[in-house]
Protein backbone atom coordinates (compact mmCIF):
# COMPACT_ATOMS: atom_id res chain seq x y z
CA UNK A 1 0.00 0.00 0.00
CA UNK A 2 1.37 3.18 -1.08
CA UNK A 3 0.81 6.11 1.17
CA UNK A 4 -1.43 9.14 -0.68
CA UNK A 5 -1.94 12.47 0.01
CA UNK A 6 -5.05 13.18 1.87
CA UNK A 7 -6.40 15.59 -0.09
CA UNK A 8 -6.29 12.87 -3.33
CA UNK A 9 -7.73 10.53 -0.97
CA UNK A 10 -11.11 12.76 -0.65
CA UNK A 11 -11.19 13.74 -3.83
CA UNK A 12 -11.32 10.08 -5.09
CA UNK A 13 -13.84 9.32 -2.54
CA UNK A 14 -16.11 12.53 -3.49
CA UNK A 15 -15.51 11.30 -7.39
CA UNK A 16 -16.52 7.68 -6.24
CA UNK A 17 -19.54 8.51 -4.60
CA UNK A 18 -20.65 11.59 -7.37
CA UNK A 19 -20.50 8.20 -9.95
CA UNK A 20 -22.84 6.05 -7.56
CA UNK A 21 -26.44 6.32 -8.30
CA UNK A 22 -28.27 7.83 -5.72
CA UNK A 23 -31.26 5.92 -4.35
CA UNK A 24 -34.63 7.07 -2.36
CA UNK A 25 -34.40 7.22 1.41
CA UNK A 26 -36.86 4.29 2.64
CA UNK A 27 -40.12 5.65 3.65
CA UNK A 28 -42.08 4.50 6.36
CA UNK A 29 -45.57 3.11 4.72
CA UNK A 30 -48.54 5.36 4.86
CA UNK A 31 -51.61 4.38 7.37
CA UNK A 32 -54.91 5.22 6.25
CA UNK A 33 -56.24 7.93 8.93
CA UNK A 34 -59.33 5.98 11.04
CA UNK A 35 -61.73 9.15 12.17
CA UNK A 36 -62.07 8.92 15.47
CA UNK A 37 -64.56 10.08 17.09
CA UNK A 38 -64.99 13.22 18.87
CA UNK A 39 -65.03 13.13 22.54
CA UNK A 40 -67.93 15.55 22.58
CA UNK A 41 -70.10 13.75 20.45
CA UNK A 42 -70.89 10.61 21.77
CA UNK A 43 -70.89 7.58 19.64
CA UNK A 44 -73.89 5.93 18.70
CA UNK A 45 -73.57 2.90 20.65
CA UNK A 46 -72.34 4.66 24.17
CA UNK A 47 -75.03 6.10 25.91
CA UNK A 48 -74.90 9.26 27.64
CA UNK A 49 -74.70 9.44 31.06
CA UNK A 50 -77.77 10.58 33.33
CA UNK A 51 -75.69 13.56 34.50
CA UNK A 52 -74.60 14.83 31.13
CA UNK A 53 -77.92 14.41 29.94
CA UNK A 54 -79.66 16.71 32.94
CA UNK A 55 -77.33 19.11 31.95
CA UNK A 56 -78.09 19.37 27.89
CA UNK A 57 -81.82 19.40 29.13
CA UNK A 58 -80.60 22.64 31.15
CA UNK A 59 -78.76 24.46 28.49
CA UNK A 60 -81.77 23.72 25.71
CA UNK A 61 -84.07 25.12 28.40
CA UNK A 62 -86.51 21.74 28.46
CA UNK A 63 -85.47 21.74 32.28
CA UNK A 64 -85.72 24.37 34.57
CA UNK A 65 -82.61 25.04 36.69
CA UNK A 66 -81.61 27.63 39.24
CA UNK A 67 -77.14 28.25 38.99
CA UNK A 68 -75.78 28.52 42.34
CA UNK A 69 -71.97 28.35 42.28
CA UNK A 70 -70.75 25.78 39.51
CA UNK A 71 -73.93 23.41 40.64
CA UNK A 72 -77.60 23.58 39.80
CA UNK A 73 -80.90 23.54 41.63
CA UNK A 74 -83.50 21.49 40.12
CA UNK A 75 -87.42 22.44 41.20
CA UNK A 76 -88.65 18.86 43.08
CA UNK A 77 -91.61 18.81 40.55
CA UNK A 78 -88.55 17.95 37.73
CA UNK A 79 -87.70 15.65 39.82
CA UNK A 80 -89.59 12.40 39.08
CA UNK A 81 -88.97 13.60 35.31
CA UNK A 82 -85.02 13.03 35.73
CA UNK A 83 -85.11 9.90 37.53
CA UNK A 84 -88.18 8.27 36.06
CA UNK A 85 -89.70 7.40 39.12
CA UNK A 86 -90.74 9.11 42.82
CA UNK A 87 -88.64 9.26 45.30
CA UNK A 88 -88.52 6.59 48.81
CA UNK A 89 -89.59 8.01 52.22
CA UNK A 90 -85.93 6.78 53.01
CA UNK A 91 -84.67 8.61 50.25
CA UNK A 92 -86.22 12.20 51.06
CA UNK A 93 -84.83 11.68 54.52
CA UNK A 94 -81.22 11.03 53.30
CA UNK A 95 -81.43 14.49 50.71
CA UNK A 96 -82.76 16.09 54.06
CA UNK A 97 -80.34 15.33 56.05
CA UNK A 98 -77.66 16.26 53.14
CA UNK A 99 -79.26 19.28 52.80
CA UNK A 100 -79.84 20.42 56.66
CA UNK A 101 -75.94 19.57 56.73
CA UNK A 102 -74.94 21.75 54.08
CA UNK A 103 -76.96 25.31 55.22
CA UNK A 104 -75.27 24.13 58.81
CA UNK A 105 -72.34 24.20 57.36
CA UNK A 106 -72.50 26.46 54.40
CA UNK A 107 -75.48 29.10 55.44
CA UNK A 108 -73.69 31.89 55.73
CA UNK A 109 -72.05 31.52 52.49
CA UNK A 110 -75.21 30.50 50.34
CA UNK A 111 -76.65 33.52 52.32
CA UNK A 112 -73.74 35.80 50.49
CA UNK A 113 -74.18 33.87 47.20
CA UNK A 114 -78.06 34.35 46.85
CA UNK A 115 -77.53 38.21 47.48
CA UNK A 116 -75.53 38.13 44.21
């Protein structure tokens, strides 16, 4: 092996390669896009949840709703249309007692929040 100059070594490597075909870079195959659906929307098999569905009867006005906060008060005559059915004489005694709780707790500030 004879020893070259570097400089003629790079040049014959830069004329080597300029004489070599150059080829495509592989590409990755294409996947066809699947539209998924949108989380708002629900899709037709997945029912909507009783919650999400009290509040799109609030916002197209078929239900009648008072805002207090980030929550909403619901007249008792709606009611029996939410839940499909009346409610137990065990169950008005449990909402009672939630709801004696909460002015205990809370009266005051739901007095400050209905004055606004």
């Amino acid at each position: 092996m004879s020893e070259e100059d570097p400089v003629e070594e790079i040049e014959k490597s830069a004329e080597k390669a300029a004489k070599k075909p150059r080829t495509k870079a592989r590409t990755k195959p294409t996947k066809k896009k699947v539209k998924k659906p949108s989380k708002k929307e629900p899709t037709p098999e997945a029912p909507v949840s009783p919650k999400k569905a009290v509040y799109k009867k609030i916002k197209k006005g078929q239900l009648d709703a008072i805002r207090i906060g980030r929550s909403y008060a619901i007249p008792k005559k709606y009611l029996t249309d939410i839940t499909g059915k009346t409610l137990s004489k065990k169950d008005k005694e449990i909402i009672n007692a939630a709801v004696l709780k909460t002015f205990e707790e809370y009266g005051e500030l739901l007095k400050l929040l209905g004055r606004e």
